[in-house]
C-alpha atoms as a PDB file:
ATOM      1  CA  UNK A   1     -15.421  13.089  -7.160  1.00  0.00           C
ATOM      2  CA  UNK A   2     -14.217  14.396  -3.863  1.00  0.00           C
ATOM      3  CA  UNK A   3     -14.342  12.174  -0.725  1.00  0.00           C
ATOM      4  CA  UNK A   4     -14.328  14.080   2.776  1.00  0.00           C
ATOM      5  CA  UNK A   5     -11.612  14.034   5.675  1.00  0.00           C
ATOM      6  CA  UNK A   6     -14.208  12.396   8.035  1.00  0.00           C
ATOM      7  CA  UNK A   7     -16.009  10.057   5.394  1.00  0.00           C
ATOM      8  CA  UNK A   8     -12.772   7.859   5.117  1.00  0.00           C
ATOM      9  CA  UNK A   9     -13.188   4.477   7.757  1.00  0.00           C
ATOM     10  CA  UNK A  10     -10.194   2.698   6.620  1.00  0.00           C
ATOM     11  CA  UNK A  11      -8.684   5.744   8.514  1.00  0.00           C
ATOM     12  CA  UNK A  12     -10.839   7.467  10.602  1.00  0.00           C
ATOM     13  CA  UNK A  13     -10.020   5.925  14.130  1.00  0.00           C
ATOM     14  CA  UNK A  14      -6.150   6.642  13.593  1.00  0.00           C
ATOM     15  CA  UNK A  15      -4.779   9.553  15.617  1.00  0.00           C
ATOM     16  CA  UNK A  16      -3.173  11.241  13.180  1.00  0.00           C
ATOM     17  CA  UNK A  17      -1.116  14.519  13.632  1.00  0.00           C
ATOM     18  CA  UNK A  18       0.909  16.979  12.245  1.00  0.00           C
ATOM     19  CA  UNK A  19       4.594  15.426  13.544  1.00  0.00           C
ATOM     20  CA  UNK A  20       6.811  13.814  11.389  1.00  0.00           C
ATOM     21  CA  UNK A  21      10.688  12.999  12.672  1.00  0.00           C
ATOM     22  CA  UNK A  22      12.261  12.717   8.476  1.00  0.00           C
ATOM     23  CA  UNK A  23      14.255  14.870   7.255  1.00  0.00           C
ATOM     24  CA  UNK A  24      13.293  18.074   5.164  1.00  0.00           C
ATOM     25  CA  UNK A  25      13.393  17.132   1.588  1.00  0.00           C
ATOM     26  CA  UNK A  26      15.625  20.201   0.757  1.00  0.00           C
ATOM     27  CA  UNK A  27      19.153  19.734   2.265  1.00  0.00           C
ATOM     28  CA  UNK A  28      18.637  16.147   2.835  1.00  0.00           C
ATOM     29  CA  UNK A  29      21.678  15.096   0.632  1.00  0.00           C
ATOM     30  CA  UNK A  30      24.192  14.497   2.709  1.00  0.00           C
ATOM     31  CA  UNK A  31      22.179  12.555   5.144  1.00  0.00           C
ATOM     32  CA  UNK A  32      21.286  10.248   2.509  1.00  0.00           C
ATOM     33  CA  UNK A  33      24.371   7.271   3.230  1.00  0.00           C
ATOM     34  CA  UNK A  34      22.789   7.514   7.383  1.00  0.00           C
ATOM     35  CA  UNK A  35      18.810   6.773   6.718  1.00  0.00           C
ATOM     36  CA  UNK A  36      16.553   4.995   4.544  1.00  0.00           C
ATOM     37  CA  UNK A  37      13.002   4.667   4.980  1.00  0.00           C
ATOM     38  CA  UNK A  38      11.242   1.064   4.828  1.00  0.00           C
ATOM     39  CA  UNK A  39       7.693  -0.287   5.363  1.00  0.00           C
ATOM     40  CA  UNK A  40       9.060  -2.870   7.652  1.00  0.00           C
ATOM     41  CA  UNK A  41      11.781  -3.687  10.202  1.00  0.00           C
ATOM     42  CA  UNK A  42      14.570  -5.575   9.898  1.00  0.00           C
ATOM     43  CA  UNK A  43      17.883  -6.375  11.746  1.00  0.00           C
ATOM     44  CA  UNK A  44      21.325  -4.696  10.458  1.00  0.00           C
ATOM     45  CA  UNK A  45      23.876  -7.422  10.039  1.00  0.00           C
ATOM     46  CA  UNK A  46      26.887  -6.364  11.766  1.00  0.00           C
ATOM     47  CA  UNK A  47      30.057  -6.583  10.533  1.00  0.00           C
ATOM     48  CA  UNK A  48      33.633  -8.320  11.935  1.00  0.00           C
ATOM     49  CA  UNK A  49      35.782  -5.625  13.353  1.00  0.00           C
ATOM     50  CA  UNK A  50      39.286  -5.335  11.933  1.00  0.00           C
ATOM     51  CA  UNK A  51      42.720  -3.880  13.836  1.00  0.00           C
ATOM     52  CA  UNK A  52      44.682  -2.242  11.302  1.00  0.00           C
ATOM     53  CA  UNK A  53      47.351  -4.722  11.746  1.00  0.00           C
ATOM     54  CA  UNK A  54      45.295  -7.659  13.455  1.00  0.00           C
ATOM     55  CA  UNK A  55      42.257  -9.601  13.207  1.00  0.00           C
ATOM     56  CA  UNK A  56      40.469  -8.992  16.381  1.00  0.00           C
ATOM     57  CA  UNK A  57      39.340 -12.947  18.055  1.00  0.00           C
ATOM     58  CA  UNK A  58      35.349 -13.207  18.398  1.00  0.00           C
ATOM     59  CA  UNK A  59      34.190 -12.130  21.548  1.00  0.00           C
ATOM     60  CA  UNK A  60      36.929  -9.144  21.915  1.00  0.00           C
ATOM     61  CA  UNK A  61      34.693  -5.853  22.533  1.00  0.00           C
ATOM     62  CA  UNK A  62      37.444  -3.450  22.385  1.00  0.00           C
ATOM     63  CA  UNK A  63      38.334  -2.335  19.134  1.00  0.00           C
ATOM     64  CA  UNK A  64      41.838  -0.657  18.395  1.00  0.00           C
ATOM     65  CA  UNK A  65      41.994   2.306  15.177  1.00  0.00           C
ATOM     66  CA  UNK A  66      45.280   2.859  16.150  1.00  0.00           C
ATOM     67  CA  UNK A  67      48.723   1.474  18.237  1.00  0.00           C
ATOM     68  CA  UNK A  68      47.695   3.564  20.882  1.00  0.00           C
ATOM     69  CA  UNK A  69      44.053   4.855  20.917  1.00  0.00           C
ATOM     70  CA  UNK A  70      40.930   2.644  22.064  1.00  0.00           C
ATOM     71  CA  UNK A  71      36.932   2.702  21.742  1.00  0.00           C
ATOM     72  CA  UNK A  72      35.258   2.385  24.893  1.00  0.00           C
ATOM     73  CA  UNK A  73      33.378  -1.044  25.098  1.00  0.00           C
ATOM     74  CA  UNK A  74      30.673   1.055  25.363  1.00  0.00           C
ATOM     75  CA  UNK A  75      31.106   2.743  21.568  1.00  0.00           C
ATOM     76  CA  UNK A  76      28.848   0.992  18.783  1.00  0.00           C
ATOM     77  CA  UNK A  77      29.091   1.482  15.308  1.00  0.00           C
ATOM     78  CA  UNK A  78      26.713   4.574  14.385  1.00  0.00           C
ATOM     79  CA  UNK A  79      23.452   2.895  13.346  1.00  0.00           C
ATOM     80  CA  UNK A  80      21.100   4.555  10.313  1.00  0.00           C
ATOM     81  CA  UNK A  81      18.490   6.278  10.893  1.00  0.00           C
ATOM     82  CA  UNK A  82      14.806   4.033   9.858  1.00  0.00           C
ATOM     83  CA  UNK A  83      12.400   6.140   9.156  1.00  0.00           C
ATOM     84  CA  UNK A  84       9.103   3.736   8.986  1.00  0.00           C
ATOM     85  CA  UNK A  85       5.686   4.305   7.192  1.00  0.00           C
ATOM     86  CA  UNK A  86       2.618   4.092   9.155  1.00  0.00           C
ATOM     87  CA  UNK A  87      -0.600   6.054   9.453  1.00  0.00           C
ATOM     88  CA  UNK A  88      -0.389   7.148  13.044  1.00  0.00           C
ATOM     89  CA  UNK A  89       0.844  10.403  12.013  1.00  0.00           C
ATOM     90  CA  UNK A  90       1.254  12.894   8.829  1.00  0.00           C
ATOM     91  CA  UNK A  91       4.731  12.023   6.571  1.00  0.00           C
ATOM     92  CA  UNK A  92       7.167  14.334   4.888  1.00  0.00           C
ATOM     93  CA  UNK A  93       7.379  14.141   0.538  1.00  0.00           C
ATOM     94  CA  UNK A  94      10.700  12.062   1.337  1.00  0.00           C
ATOM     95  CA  UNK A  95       8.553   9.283   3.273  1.00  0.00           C
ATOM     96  CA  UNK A  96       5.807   9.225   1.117  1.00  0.00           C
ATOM     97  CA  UNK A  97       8.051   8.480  -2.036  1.00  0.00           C
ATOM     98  CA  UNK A  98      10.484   6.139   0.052  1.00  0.00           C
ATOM     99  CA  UNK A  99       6.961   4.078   1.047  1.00  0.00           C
ATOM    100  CA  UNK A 100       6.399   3.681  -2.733  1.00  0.00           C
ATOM    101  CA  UNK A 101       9.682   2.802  -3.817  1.00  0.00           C
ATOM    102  CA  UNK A 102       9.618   0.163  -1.052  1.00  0.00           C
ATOM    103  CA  UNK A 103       6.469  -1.074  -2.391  1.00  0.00           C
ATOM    104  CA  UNK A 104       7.771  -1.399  -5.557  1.00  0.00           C
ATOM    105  CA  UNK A 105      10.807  -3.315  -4.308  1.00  0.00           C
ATOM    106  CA  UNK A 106       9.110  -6.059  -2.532  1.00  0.00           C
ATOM    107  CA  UNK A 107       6.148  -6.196  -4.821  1.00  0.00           C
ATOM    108  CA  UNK A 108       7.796  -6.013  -8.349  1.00  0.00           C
ATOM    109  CA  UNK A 109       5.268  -8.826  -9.885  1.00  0.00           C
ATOM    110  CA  UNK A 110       2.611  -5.984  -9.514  1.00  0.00           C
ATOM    111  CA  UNK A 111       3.689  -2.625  -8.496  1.00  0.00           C
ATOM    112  CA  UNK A 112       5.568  -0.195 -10.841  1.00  0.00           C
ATOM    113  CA  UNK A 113       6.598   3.724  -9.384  1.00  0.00           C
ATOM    114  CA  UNK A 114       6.597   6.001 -12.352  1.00  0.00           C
ATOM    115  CA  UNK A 115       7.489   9.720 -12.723  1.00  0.00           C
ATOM    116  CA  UNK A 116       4.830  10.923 -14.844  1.00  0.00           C
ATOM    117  CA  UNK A 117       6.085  15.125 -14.360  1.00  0.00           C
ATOM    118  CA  UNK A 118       8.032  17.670 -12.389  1.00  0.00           C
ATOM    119  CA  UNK A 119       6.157  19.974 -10.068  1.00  0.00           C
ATOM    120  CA  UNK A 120       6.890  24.036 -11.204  1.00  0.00           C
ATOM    121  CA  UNK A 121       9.898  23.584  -8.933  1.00  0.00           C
ATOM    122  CA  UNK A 122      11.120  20.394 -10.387  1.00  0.00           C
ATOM    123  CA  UNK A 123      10.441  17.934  -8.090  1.00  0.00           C
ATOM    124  CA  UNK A 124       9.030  14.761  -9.624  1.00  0.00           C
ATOM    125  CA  UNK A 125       5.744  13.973  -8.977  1.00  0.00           C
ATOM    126  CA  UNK A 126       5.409   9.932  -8.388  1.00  0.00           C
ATOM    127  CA  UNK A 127       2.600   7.286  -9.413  1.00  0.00           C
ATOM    128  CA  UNK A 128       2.191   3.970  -8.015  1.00  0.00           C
ATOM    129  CA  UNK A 129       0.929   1.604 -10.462  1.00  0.00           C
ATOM    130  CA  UNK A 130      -0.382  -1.663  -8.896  1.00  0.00           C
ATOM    131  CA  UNK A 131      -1.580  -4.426 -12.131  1.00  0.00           C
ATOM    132  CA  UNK A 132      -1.281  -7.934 -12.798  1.00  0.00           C
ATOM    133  CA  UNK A 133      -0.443  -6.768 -16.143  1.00  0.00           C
ATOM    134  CA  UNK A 134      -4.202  -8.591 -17.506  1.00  0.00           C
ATOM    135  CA  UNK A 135      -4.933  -6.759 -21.004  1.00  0.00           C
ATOM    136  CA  UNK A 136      -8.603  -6.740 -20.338  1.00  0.00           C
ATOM    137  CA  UNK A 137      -8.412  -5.152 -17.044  1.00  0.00           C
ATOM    138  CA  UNK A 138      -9.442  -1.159 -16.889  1.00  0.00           C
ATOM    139  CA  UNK A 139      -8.133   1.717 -15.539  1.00  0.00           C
ATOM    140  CA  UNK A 140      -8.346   3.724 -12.195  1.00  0.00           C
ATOM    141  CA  UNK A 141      -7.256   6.938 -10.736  1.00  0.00           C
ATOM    142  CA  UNK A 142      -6.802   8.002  -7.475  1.00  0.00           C
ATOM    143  CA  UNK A 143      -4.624  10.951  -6.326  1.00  0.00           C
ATOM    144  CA  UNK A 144      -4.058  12.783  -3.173  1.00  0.00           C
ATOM    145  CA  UNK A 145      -3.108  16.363  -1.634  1.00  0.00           C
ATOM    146  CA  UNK A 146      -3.831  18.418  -5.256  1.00  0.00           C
ATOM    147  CA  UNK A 147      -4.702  20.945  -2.411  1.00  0.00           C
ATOM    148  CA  UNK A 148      -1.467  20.676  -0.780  1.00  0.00           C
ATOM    149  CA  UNK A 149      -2.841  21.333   2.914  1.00  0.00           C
ATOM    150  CA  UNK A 150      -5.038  18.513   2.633  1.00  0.00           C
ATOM    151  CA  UNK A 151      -2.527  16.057   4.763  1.00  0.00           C
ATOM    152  CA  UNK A 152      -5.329  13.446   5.218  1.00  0.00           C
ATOM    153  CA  UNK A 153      -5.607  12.746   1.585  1.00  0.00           C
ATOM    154  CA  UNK A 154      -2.108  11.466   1.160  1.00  0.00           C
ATOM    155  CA  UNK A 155      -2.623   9.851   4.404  1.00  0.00           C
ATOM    156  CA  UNK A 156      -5.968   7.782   2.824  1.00  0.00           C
ATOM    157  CA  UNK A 157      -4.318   7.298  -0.627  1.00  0.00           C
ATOM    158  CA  UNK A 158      -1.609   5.597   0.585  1.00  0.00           C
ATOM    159  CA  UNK A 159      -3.397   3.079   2.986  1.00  0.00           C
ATOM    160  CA  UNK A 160      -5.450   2.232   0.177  1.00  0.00           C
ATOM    161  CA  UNK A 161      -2.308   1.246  -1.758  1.00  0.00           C
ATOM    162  CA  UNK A 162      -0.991  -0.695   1.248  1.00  0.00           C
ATOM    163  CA  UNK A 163      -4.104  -2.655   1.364  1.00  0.00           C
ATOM    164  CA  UNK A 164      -4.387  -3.331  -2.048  1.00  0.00           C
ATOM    165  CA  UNK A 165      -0.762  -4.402  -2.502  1.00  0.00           C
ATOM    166  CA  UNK A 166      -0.207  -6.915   0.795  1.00  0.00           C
ATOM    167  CA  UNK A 167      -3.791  -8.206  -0.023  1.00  0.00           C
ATOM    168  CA  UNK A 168      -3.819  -8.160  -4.311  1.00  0.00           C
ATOM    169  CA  UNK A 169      -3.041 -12.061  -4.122  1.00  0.00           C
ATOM    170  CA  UNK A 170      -6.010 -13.172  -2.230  1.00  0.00           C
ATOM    171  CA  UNK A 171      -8.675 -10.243  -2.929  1.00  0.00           C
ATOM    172  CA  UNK A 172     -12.001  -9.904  -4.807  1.00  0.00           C
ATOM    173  CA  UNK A 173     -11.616  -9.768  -8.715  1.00  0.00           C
ATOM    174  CA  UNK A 174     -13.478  -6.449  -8.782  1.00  0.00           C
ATOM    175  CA  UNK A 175      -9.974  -5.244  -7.327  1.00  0.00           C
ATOM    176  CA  UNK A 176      -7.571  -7.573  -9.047  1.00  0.00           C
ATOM    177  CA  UNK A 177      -9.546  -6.731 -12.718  1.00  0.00           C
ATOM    178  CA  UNK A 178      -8.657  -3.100 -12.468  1.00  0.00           C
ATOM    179  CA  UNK A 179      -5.085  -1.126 -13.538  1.00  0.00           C
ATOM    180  CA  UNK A 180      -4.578   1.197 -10.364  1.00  0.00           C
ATOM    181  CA  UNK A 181      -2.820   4.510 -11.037  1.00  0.00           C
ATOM    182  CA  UNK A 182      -2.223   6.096  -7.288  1.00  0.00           C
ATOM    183  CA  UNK A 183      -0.707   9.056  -7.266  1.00  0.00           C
ATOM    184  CA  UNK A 184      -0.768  10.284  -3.572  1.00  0.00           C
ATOM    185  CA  UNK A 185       1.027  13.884  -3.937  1.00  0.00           C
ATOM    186  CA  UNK A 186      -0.300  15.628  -7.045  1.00  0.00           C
ATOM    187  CA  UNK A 187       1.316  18.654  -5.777  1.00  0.00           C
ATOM    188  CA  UNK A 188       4.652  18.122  -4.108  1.00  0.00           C
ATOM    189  CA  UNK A 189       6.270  21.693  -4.353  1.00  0.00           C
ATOM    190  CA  UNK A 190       2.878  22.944  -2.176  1.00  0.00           C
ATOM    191  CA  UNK A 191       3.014  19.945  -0.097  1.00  0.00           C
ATOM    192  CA  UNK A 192       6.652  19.883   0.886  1.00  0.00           C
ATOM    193  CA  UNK A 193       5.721  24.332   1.254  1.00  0.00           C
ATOM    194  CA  UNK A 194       3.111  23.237   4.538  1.00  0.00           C
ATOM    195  CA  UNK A 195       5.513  21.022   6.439  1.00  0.00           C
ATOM    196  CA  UNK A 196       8.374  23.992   6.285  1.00  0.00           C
ATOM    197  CA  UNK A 197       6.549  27.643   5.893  1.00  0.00           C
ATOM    198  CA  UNK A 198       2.936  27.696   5.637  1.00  0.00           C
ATOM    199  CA  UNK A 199       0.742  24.787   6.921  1.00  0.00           C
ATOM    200  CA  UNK A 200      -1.985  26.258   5.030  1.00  0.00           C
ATOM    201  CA  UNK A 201      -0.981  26.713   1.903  1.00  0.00           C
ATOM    202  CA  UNK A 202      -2.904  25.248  -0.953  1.00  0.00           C
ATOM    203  CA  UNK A 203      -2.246  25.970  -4.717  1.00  0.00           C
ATOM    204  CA  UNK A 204       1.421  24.882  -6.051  1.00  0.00           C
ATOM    205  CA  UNK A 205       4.343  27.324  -6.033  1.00  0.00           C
ATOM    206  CA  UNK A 206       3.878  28.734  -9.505  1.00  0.00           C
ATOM    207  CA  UNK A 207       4.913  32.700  -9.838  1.00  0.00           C
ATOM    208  CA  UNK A 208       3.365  35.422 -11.507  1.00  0.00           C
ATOM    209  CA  UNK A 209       5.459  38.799 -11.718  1.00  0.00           C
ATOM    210  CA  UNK A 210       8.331  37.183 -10.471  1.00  0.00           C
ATOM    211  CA  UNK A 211       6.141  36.817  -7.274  1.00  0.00           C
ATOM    212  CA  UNK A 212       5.019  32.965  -5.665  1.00  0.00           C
ATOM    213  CA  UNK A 213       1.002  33.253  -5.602  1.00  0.00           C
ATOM    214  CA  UNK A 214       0.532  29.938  -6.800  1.00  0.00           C
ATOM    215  CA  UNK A 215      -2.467  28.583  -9.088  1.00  0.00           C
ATOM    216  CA  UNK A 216      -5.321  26.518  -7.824  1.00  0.00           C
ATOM    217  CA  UNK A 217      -4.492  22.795  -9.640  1.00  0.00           C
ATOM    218  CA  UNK A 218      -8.155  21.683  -9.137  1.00  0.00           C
ATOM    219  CA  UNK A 219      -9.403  24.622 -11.282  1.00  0.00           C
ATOM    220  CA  UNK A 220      -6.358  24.442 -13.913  1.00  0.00           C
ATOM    221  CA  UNK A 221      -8.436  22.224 -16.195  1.00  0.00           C
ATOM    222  CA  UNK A 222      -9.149  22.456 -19.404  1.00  0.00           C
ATOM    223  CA  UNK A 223     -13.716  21.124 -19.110  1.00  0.00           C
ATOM    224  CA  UNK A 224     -15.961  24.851 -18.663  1.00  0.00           C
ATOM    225  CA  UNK A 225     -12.625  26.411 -17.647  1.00  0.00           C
ATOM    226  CA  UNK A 226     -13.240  29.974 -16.800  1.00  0.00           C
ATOM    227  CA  UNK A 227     -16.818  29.963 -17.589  1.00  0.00           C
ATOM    228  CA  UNK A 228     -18.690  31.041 -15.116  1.00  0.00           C
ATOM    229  CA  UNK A 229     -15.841  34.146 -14.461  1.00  0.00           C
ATOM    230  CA  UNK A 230     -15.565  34.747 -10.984  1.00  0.00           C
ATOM    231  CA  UNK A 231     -17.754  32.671 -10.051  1.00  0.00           C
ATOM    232  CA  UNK A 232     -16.159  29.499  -8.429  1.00  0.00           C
ATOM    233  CA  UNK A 233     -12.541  30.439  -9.946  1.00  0.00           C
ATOM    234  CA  UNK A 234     -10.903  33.324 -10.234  1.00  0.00           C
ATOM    235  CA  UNK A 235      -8.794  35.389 -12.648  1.00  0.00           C
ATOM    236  CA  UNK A 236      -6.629  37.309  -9.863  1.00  0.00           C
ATOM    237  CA  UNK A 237      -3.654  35.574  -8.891  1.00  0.00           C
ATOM    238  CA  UNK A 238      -3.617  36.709  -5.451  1.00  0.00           C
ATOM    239  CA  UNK A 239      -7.160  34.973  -4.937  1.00  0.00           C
ATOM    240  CA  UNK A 240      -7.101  30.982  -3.331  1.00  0.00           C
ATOM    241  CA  UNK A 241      -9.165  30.220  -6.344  1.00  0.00           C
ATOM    242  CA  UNK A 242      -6.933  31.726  -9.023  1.00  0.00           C
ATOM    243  CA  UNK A 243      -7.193  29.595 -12.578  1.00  0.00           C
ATOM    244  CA  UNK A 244      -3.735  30.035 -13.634  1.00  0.00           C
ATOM    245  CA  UNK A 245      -3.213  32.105 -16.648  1.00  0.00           C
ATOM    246  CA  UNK A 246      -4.763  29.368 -19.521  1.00  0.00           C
ATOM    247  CA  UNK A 247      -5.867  25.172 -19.239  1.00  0.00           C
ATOM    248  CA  UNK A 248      -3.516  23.482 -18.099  1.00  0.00           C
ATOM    249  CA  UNK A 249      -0.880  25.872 -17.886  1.00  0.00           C
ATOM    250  CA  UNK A 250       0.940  24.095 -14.489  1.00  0.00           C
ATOM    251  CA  UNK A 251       2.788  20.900 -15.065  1.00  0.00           C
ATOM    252  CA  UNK A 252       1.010  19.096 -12.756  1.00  0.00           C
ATOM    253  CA  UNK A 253      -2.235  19.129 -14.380  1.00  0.00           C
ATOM    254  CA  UNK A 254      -0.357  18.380 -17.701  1.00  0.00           C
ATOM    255  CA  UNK A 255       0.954  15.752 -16.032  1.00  0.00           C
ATOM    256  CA  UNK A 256      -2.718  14.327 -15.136  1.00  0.00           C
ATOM    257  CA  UNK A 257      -3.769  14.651 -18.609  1.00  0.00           C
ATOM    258  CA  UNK A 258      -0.857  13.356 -20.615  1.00  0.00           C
ATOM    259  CA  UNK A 259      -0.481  10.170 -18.254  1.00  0.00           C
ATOM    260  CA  UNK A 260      -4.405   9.570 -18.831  1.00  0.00           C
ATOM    261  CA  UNK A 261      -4.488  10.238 -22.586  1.00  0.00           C
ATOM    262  CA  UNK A 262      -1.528   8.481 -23.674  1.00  0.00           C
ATOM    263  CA  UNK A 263      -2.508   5.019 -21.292  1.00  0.00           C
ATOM    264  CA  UNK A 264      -3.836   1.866 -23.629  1.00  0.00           C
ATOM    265  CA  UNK A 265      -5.997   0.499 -21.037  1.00  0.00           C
ATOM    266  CA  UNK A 266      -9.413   2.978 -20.728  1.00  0.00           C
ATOM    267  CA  UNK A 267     -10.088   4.783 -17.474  1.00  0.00           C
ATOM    268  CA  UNK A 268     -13.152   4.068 -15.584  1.00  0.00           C
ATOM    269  CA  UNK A 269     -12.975   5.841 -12.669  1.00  0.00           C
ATOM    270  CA  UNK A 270     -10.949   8.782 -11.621  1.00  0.00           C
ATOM    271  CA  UNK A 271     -11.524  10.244  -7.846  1.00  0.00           C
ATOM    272  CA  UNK A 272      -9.656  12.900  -6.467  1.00  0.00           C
ATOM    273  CA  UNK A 273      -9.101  13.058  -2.444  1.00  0.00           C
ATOM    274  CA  UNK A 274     -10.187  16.110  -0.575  1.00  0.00           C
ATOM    275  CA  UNK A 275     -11.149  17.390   2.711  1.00  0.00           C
ATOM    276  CA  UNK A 276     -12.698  18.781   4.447  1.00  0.00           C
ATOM    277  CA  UNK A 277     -16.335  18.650   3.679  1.00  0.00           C
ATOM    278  CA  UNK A 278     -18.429  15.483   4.498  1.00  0.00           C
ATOM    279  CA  UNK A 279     -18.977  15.483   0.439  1.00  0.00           C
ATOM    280  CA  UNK A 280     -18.849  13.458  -2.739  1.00  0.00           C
ATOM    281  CA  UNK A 281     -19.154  15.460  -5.245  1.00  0.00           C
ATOM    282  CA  UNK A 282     -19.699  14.517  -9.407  1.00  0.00           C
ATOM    283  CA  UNK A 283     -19.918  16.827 -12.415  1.00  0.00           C
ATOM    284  CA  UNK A 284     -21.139  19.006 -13.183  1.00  0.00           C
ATOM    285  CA  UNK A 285     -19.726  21.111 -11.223  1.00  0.00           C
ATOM    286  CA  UNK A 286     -19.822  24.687 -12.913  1.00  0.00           C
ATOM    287  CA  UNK A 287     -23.235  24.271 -14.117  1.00  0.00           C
ATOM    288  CA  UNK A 288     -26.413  23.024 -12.135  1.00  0.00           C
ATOM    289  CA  UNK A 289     -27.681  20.727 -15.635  1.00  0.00           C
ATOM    290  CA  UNK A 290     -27.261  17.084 -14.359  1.00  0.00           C
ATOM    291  CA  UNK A 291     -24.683  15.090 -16.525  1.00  0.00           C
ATOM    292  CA  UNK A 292     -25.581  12.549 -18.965  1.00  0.00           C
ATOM    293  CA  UNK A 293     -24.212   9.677 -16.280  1.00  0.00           C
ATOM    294  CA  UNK A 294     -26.026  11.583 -13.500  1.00  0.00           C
ATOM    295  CA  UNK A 295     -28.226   8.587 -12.149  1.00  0.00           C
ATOM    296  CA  UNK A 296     -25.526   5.890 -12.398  1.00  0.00           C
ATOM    297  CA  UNK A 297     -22.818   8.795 -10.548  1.00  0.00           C
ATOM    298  CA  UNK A 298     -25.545   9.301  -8.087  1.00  0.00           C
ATOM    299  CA  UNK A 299     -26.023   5.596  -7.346  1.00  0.00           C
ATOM    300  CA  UNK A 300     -22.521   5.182  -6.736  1.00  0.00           C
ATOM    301  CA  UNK A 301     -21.912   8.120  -4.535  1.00  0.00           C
ATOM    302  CA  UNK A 302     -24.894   6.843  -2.431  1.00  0.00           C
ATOM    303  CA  UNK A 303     -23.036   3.697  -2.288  1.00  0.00           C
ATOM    304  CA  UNK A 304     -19.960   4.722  -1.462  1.00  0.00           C
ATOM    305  CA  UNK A 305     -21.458   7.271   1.389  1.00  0.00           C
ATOM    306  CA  UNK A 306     -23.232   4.441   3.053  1.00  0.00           C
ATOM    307  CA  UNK A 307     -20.487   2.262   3.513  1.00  0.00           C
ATOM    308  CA  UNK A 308     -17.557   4.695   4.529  1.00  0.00           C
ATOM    309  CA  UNK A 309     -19.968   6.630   6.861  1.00  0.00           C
ATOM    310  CA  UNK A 310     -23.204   4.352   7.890  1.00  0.00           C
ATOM    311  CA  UNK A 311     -24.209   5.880  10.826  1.00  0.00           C
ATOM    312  CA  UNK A 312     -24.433   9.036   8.799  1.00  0.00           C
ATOM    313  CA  UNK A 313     -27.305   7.134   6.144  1.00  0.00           C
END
């Protein structure tokens, strides 16, 4: 199912825009000992200043590195860089996994970050798993930016995992019963490509004759794959649409597929964030015979429509 850029509440009344003050992902090594990215703030502890020779009495602010040389009073000790999470604005790969990890960290009862693939450039594409760890409790899926233009997505994924997490404790059942596989950034090497290059990129990176044309991850599965020709995918590489060469031929959909297949606790729901139609959308979606679930899918789009847009129902 496909949820639209406006038909999200939780995040609808945020300005959000296209500036983001982190590092680029690429190159970002060195700065690595100067910044860290949390989901709250916190006060640096500073440390006692030392003379090479002499302990320097509290309350001195001049500090000596040498017999002869002094730091202005002025001088401070350089302070890292924070780079904080929030939903006011659109976040860099680097934040987005830095958010999770931090999750992770101060939620460890509940929240596990797993790397369930690389990307076709080798970057490692992250999930969130938020569980109380009950055996009987079943699965969901929710991932973000497959369509690596689709900033929003990531934007509404991981809100929903904030929320879940800070709240888990004291929330419904219907929330706490369920395994929740979040993966906000299916396709990292295309989303990392629209912050730097091409903000409208939207397949991954993959090549084809040595050339980057990328393949079209939401049509690089393996159900009525290429069956309807050009219609609704496409063969040609250079097309928006292209397939990719075979079913799950990228390693982000393998990724998808193995992580589902090889879980012990059964998926009930999987929906994948889009924008930018005002849409849900359920299969089938290559043919126009309604699916065996088509009433009880139908039900619960209605149901979801009228509560994340109900002026719109």
């Amino acid at each position: 199912m496909n949820y639209s850029e406006q038909c999200i509440s939780s995040v609808r009344h945020n300005n959000l825009f296209s500036r983001d003050d982190s590092s680029e992902e690429t190159g970002k090594v060195a700065q690595k000992t100067e910044s860290c990215t949390q989901t709250r703030m916190f006060r640096k502890r500073r440390g006692t200043l030392v003379s090479p020779k002499n302990h320097i009495p509290s309350g001195m602010i001049q500090k000596y590195t040498s017999k002869n040389k002094k730091l202005a009073p002025s001088e401070r000790p350089r302070r890292r860089r924070i780079l904080l999470m929030d939903w006011n604005r659109f976040h860099k790969l680097d934040v987005i996994y830095s958010f999770m990890d931090e999750l992770e960290k101060d939620f460890p009862a509940i929240c596990t970050v797993y790397v369930i693939g690389k990307s076709v450039e080798g970057r490692d594409i992250k999930m969130l798993k938020i569980s109380n760890s009950n055996a009987s409790n079943v699965a969901v899926w929710l991932d973000g930016s497959i369509h690596s233009r689709e900033w929003i997505t990531t934007a509404v994924v991981t809100y929903l995992a904030d929320i879940i997490v800070r709240n888990f404790q004291n929330t419904s059942s219907s929330i706490t019963n369920k395994d929740w596989y979040i993966v906000p950034v299916l396709n990292p090497d295309g989303y990392v490509y629209t912050h730097t290059r091409d903000r409208m990129w939207r397949k991954n990176r993959a090549r084809h004759d040595s050339e980057f044309v990328g393949v079209d991850l939401n049509r690089n599965f393996s159900f009525g794959w290429g069956n309807n020709g050009e219609e609704g995918s496409s063969e040609m590489p250079n097309n928006v649409f292209y397939r990719g060469p075979e079913p799950f031929s990228e390693p982000e959909t393998a990724a998808v597929r193995d992580t589902i297949l090889s879980s012990s606790t059964p998926f009930k729901v999987f929906l994948s964030f889009h924008s930018y139609y005002e849409l849900i959308i359920f299969p089938w979606g290559y043919k126009t015979e309604p699916c065996a679930d088509y009433l009880r899918l139908l039900e619960g789009g209605a149901i979801m429509a009228r509560v994340t847009c109900p002026r719109n129902i």
